[in-house]
C-alpha atoms as a PDB file:
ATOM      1  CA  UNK A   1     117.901 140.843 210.370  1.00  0.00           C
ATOM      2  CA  UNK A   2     116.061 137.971 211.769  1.00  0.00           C
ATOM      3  CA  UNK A   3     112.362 139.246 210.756  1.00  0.00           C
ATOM      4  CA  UNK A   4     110.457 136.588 212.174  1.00  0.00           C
ATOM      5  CA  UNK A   5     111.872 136.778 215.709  1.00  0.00           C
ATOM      6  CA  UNK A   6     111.588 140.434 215.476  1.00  0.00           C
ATOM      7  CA  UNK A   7     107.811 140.447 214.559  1.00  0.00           C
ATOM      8  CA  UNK A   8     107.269 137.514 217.275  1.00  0.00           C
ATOM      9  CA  UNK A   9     109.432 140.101 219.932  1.00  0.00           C
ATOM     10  CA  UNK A  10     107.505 142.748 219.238  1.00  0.00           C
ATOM     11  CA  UNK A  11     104.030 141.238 219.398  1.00  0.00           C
ATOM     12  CA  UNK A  12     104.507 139.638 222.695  1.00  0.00           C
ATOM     13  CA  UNK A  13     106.536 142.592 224.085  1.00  0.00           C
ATOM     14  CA  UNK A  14     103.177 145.042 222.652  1.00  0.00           C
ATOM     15  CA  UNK A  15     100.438 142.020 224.463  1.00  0.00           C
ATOM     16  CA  UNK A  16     101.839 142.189 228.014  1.00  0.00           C
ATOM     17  CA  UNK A  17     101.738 146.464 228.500  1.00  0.00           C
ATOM     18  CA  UNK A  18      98.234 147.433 229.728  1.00  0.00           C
ATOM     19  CA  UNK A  19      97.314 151.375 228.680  1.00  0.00           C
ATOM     20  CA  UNK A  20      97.948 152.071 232.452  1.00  0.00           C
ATOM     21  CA  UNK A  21     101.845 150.887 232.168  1.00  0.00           C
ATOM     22  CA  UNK A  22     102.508 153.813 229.988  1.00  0.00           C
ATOM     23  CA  UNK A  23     100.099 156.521 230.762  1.00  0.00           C
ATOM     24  CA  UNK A  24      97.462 155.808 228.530  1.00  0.00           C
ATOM     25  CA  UNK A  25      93.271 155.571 229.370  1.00  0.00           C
ATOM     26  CA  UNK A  26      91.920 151.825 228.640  1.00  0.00           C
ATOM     27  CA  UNK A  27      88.803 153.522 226.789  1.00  0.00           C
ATOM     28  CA  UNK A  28      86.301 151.387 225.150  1.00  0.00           C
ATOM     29  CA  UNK A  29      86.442 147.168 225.873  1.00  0.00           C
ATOM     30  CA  UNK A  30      89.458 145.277 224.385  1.00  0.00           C
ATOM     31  CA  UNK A  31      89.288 142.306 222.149  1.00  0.00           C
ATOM     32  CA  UNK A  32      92.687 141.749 223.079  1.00  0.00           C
ATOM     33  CA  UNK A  33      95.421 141.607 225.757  1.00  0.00           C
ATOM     34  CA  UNK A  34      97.735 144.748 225.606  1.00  0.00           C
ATOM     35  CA  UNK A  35      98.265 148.056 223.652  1.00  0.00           C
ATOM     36  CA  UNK A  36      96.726 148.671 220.620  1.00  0.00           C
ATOM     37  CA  UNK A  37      99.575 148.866 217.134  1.00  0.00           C
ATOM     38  CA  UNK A  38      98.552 152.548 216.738  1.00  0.00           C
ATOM     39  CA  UNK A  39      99.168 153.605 220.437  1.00  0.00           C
ATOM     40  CA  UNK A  40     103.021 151.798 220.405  1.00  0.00           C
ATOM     41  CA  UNK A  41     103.541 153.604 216.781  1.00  0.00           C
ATOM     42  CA  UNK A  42     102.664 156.992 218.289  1.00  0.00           C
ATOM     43  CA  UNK A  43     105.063 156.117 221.545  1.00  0.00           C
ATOM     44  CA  UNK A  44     107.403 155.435 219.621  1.00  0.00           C
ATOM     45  CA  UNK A  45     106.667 158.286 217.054  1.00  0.00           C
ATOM     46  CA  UNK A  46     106.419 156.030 213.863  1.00  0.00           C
ATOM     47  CA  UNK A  47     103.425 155.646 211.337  1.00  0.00           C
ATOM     48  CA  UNK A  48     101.372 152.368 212.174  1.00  0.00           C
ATOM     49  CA  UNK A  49     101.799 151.376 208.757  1.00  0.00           C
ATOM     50  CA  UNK A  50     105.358 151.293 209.195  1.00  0.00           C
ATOM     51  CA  UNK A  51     105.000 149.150 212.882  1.00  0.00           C
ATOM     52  CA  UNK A  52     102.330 147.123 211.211  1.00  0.00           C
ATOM     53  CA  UNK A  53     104.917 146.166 208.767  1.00  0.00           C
ATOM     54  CA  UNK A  54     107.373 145.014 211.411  1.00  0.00           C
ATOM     55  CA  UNK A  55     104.975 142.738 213.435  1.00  0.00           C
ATOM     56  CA  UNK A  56     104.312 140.877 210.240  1.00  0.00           C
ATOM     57  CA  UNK A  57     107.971 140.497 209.218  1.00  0.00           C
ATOM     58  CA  UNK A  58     108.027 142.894 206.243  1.00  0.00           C
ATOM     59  CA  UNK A  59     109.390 145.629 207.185  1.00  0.00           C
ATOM     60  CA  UNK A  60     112.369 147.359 206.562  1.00  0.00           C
ATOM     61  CA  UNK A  61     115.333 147.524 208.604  1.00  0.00           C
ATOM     62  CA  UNK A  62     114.782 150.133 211.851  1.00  0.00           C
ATOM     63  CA  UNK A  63     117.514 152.268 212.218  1.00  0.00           C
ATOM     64  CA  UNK A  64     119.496 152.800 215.605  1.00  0.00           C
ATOM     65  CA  UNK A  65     117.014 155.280 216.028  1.00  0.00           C
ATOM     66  CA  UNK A  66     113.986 154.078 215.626  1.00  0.00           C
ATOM     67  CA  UNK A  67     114.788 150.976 217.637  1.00  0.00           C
ATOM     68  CA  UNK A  68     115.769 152.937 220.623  1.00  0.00           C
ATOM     69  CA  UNK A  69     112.207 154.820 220.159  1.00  0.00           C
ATOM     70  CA  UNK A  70     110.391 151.224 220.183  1.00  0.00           C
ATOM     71  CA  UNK A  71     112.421 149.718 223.418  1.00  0.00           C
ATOM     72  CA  UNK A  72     111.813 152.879 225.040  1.00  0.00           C
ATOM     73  CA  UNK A  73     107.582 152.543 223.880  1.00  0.00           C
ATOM     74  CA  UNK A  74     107.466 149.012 224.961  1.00  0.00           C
ATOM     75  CA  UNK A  75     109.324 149.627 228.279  1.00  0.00           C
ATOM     76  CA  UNK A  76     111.731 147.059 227.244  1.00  0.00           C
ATOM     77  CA  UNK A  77     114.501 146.168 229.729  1.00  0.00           C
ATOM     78  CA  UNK A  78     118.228 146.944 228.818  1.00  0.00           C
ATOM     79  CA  UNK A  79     118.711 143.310 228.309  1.00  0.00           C
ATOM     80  CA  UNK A  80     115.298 142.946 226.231  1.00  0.00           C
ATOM     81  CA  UNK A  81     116.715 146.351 224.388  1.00  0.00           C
ATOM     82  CA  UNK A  82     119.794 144.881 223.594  1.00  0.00           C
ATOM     83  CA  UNK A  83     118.434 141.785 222.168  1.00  0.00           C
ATOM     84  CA  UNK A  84     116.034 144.037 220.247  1.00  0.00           C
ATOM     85  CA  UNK A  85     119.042 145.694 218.379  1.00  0.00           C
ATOM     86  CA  UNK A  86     120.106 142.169 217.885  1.00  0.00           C
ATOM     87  CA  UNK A  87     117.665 140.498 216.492  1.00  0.00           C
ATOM     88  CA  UNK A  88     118.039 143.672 213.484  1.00  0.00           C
ATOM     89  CA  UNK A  89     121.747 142.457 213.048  1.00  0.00           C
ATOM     90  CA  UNK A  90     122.660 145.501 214.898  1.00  0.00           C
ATOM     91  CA  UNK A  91     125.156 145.951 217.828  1.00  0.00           C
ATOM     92  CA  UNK A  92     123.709 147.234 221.228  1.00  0.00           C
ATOM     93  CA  UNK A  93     124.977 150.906 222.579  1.00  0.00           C
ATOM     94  CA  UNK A  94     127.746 150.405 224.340  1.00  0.00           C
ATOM     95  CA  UNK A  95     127.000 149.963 228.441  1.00  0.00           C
ATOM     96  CA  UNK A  96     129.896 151.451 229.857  1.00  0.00           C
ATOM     97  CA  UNK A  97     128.954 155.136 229.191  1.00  0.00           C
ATOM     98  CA  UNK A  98     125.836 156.699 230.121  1.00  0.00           C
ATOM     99  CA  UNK A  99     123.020 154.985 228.807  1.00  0.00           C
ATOM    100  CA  UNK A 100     119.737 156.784 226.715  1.00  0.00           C
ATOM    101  CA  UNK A 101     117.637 153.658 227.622  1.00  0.00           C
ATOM    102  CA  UNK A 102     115.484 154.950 230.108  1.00  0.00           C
ATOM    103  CA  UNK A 103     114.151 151.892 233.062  1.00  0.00           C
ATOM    104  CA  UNK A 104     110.793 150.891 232.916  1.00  0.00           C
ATOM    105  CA  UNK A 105     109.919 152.054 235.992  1.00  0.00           C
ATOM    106  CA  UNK A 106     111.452 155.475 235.341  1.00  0.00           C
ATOM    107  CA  UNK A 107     109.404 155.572 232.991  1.00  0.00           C
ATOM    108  CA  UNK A 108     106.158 154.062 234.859  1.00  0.00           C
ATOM    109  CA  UNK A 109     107.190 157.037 237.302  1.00  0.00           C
ATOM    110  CA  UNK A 110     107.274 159.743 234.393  1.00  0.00           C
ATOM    111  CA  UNK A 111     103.580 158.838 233.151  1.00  0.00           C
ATOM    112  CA  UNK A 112     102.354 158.930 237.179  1.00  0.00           C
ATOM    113  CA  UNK A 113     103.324 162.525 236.864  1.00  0.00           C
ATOM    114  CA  UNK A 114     100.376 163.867 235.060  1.00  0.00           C
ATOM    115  CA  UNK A 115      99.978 167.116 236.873  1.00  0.00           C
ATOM    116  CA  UNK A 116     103.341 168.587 236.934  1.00  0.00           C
ATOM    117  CA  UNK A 117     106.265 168.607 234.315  1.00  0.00           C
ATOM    118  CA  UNK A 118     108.689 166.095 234.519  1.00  0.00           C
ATOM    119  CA  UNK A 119     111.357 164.984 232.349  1.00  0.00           C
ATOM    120  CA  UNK A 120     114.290 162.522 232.269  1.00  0.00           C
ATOM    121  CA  UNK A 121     117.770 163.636 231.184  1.00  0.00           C
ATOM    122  CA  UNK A 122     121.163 162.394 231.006  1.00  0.00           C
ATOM    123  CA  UNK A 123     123.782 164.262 233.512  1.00  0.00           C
ATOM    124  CA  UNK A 124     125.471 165.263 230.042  1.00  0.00           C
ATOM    125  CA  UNK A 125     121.882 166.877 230.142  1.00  0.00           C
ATOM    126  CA  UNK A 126     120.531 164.950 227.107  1.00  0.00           C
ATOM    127  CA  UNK A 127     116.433 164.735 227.414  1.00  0.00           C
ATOM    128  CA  UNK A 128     115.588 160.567 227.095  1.00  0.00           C
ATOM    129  CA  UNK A 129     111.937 161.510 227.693  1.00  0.00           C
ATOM    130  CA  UNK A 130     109.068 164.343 228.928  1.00  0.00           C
ATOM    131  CA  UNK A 131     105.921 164.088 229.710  1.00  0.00           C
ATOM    132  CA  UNK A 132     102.430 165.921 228.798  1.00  0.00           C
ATOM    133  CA  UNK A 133     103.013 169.121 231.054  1.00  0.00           C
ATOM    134  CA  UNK A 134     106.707 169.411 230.170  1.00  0.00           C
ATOM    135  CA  UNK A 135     106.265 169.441 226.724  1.00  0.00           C
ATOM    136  CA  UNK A 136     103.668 172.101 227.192  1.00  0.00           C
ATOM    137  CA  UNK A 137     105.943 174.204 229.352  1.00  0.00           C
ATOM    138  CA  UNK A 138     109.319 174.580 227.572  1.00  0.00           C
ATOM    139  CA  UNK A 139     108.621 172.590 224.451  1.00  0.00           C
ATOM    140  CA  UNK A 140     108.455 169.146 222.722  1.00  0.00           C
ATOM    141  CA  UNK A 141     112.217 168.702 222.851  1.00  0.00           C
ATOM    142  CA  UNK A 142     111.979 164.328 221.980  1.00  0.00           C
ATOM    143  CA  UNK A 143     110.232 165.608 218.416  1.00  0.00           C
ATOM    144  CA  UNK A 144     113.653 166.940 217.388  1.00  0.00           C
ATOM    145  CA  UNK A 145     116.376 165.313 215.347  1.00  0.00           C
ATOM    146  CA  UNK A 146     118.666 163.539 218.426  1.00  0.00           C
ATOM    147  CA  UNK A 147     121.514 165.520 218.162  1.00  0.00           C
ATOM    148  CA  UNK A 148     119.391 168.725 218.684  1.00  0.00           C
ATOM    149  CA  UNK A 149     117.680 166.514 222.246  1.00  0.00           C
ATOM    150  CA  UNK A 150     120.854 168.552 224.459  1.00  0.00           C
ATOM    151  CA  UNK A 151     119.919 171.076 226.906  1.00  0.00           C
ATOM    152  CA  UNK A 152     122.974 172.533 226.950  1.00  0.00           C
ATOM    153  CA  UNK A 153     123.450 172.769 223.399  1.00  0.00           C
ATOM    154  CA  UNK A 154     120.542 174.335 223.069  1.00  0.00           C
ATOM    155  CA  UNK A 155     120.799 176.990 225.834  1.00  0.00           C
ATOM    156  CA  UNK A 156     124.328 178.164 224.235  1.00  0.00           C
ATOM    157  CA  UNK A 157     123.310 177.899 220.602  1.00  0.00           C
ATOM    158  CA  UNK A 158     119.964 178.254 219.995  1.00  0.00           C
ATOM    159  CA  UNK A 159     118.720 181.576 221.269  1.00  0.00           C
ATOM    160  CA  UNK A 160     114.787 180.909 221.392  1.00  0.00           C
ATOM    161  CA  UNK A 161     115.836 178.030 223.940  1.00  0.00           C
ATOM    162  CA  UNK A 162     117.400 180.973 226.579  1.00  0.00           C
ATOM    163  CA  UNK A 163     113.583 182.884 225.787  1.00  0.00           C
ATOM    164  CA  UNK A 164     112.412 180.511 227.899  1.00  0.00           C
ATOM    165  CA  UNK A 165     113.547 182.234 231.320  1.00  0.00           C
ATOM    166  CA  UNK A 166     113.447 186.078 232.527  1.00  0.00           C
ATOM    167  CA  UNK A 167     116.810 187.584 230.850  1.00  0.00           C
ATOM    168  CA  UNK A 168     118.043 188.536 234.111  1.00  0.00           C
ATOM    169  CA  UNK A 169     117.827 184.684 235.255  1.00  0.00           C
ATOM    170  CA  UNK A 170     119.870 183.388 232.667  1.00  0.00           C
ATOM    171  CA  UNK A 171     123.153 183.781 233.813  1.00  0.00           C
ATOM    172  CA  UNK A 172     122.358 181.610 236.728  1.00  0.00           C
ATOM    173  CA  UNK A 173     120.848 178.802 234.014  1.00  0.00           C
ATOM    174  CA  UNK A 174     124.615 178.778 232.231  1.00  0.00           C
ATOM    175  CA  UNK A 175     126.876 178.593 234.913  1.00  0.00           C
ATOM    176  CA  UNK A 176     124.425 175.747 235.905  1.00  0.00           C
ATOM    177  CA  UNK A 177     124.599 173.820 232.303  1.00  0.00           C
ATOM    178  CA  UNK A 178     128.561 174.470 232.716  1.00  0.00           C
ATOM    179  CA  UNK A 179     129.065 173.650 236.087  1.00  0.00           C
ATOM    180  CA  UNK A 180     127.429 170.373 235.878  1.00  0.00           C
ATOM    181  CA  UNK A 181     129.164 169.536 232.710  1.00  0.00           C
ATOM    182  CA  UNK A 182     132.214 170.111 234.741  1.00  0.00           C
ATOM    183  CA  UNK A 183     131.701 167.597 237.017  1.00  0.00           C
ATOM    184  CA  UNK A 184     130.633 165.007 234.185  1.00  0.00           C
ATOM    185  CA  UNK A 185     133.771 165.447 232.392  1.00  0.00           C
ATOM    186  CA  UNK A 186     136.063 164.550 235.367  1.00  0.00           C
ATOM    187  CA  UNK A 187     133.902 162.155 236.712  1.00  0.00           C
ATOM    188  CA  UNK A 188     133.733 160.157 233.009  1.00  0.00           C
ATOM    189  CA  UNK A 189     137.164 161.416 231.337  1.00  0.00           C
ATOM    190  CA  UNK A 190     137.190 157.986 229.423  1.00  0.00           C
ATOM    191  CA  UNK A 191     133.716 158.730 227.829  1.00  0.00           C
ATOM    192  CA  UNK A 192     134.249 160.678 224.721  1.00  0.00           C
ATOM    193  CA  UNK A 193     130.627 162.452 224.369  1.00  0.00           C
ATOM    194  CA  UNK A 194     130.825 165.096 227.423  1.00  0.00           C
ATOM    195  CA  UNK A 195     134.413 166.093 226.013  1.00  0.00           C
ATOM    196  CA  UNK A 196     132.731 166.087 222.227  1.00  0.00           C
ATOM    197  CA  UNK A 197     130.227 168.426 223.951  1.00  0.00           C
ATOM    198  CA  UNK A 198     132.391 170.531 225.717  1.00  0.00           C
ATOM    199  CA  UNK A 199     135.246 170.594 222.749  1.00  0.00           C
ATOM    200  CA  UNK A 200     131.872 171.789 220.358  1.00  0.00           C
ATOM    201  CA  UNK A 201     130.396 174.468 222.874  1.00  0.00           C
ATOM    202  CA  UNK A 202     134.212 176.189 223.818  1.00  0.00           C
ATOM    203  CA  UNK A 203     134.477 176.616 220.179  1.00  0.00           C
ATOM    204  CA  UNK A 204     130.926 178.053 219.104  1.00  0.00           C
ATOM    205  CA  UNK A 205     129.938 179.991 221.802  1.00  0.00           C
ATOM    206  CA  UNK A 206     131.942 182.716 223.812  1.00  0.00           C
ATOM    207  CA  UNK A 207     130.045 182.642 226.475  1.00  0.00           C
ATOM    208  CA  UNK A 208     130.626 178.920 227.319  1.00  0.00           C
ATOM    209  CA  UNK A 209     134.162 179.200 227.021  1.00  0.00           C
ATOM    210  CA  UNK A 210     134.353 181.708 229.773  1.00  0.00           C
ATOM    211  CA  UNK A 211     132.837 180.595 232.102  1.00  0.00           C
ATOM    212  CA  UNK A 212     134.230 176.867 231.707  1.00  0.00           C
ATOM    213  CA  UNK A 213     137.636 178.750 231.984  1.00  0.00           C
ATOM    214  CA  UNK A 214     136.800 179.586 235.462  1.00  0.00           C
ATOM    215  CA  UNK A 215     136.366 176.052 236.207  1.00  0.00           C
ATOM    216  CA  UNK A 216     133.161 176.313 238.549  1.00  0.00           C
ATOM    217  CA  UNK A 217     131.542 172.276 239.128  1.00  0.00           C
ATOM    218  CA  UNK A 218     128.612 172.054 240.970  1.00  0.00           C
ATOM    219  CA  UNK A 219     125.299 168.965 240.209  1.00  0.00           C
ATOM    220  CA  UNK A 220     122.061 169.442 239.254  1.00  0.00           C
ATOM    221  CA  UNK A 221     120.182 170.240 243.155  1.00  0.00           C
ATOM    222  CA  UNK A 222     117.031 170.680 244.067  1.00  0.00           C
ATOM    223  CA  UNK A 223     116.641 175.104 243.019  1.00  0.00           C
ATOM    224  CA  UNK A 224     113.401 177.466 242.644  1.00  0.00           C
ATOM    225  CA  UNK A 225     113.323 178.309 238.898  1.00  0.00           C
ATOM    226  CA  UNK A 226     111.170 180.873 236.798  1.00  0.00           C
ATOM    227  CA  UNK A 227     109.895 180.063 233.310  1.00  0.00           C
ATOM    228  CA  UNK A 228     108.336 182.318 230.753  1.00  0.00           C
ATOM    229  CA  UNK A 229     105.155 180.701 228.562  1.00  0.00           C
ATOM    230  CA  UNK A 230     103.476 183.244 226.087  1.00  0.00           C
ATOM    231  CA  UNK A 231     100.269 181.927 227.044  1.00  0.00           C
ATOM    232  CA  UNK A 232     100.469 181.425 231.199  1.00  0.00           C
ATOM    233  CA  UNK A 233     102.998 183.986 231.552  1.00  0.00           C
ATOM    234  CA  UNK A 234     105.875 183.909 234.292  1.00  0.00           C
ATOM    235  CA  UNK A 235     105.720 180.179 236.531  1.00  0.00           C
ATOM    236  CA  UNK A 236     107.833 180.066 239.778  1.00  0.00           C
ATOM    237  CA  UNK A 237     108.440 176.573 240.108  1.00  0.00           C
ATOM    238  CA  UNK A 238     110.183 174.439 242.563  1.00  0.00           C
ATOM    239  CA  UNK A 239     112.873 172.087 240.712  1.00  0.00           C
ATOM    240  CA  UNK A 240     113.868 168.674 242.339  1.00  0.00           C
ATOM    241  CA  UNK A 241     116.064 166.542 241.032  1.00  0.00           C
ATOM    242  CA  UNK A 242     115.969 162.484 241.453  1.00  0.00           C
ATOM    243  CA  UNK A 243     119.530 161.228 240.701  1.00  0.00           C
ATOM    244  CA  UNK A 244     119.980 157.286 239.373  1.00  0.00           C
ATOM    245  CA  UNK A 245     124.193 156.857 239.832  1.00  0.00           C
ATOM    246  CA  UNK A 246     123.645 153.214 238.141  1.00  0.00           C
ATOM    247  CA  UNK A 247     122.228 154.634 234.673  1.00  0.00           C
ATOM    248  CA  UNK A 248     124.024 158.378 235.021  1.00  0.00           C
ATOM    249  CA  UNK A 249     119.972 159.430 234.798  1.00  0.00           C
ATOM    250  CA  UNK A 250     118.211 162.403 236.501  1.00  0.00           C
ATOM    251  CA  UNK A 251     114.104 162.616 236.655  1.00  0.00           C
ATOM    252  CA  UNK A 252     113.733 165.959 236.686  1.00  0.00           C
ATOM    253  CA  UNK A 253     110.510 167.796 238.567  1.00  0.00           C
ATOM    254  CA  UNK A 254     108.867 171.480 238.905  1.00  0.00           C
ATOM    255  CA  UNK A 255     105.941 171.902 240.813  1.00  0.00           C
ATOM    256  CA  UNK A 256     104.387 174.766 242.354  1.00  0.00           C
ATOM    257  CA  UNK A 257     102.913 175.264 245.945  1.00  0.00           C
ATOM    258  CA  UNK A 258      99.207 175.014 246.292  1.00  0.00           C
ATOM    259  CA  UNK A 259      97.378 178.098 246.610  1.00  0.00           C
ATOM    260  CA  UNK A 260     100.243 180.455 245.109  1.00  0.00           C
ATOM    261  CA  UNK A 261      99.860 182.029 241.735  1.00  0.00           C
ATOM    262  CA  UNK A 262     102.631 179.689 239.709  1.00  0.00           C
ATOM    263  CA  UNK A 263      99.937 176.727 241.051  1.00  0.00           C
ATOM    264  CA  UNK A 264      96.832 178.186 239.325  1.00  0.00           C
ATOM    265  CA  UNK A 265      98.853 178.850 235.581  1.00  0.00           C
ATOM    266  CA  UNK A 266     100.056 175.537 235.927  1.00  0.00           C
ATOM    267  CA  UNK A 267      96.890 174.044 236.299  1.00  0.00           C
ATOM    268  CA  UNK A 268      95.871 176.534 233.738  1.00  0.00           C
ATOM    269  CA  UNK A 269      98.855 175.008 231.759  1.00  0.00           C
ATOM    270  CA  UNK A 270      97.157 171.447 231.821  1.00  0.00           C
ATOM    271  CA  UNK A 271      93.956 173.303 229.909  1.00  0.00           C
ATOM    272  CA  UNK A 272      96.180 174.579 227.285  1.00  0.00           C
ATOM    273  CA  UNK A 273      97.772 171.673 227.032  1.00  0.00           C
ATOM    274  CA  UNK A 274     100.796 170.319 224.177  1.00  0.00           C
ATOM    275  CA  UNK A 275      99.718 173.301 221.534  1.00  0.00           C
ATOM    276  CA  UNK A 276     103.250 174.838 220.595  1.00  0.00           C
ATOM    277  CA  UNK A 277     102.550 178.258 221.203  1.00  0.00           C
ATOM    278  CA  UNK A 278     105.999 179.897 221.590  1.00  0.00           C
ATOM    279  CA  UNK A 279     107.616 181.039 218.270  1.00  0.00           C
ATOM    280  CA  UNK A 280     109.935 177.998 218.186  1.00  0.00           C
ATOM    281  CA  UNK A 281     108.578 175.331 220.690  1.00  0.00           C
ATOM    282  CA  UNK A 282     111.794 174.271 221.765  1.00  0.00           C
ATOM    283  CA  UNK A 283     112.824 173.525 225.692  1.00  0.00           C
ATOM    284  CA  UNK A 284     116.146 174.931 227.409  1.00  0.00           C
ATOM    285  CA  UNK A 285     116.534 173.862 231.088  1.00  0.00           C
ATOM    286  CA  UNK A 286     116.706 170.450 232.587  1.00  0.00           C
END
């Protein structure tokens, strides 16, 4: 681990992002080109002692983890990611399979998106990153452990996620998840985590298995989906979906139609803001 070259990275990658790169309010007068140590530790959701640490070449050794977290909070590029992981002696995800880094300018997109929810998510239908009003409609899903970050996954095996939808609209949301994983498994069949996840879900939920033996494959397409909050109640929302074929990456939108009903509790949404008011503040639907 090259500490000095890290802490040098880091500064310089920290000076060049204004607040307005990554959704953030400039606020009071800076003494100081770029974002503040505090607002990249809370992007990337570490303590500032712990970032502090690494910008004056005393810290500990980030895990894979936590250095994904800080190229995605500093925007890096993938090649500025990769030499990130490098400069900490570790090796870079591999390139060839679908990629969690999320682009800058997916990401620049993402923040733009302040009054509707938006999220980015892998076509394996892992979530890379939400913003504001997505984590207050169907959960902070990037605060859980990575493993736990898979829509699918969590639809099948985690029955607070499928709460999130009217229980007659929920067979339509799992032939979705296992439709689309159909087509990811036979367009990738030399990428082992869509056949880890598929393996896992035929053997822990019945339900999956079924309907993957019937072999539907359809994408993710632009669809008119309801969601249940306990606070705004029922939100018909239009669903587009922005497909990136170079990084396997779909930005994922719901918006609602000026002047209808699902329009006023979303902007009623925005008021209540990211308080996790459903019993398990999890998300369930891409």
């Amino acid at each position: 681990m090259n500490r000095a070259e890290l802490a040098d990275f880091l500064r310089r990658s920290r000076a060049r992002l204004e607040p307005s790169d990554v959704g953030l309010t400039a606020g009071a007068r800076r003494r100081t080109p770029g974002l503040r140590r505090e607002e990249v530790a809370a992007l990337a959701g570490m303590s500032v002692d712990y970032y502090t640490r690494l910008e004056q070449s005393r810290g500990p050794r980030p895990s894979r983890q936590m250095l994904t977290a800080l190229a995605r909070a500093l925007r890096l590029t993938q090649d500025e990611r990769d030499h990130l992981f490098h400069l900490t002696g570790e090796e870079p995800p591999r390139r060839e399979t679908a990629s969690a880094h999320v682009r800058p300018g997916l990401l620049l997109v993402l923040d733009r998106l302040y009054d509707t929810p938006a999220q980015v998510v892998t076509d394996c239908s892992e979530v890379l990153a939400q913003n504001a009003l997505a984590k207050a409609l169907v959960g902070d899903v990037m605060s859980r452990p990575p493993r736990d970050r898979n829509l699918a996954r969590m639809f099948f095996l985690d029955p607070a996620a499928r709460d999130l939808f009217p229980e007659e609209d929920r067979p339509f949301h799992a032939r979705g998840h296992v439709a689309a994983l159909r087509a990811v498994t036979a367009a990738r069949p030399d990428d082992p985590e869509p056949a880890a996840l598929v393996a896992e879900l035929r053997a822990r939920s019945e339900e999956f298995a079924a309907l993957w033996d019937e072999h539907e494959v359809s994408q993710r397409h632009r669809a008119t989906k309801r969601f249940r909050h306990p606070v705004v109640g029922l939100l018909d929302l239009d669903c587009e979906v922005l497909l990136s074929h170079e990084h396997h990456q779909l930005l994922v939108i719901h918006s609602a139609r000026p002047g209808t009903e699902a329009h006023e509790r979303l902007q009623l949404l925005r008021v209540v803001g990211l308080q996790d008011l459903s019993p398990s503040g999890v998300g369930g639907e891409a």
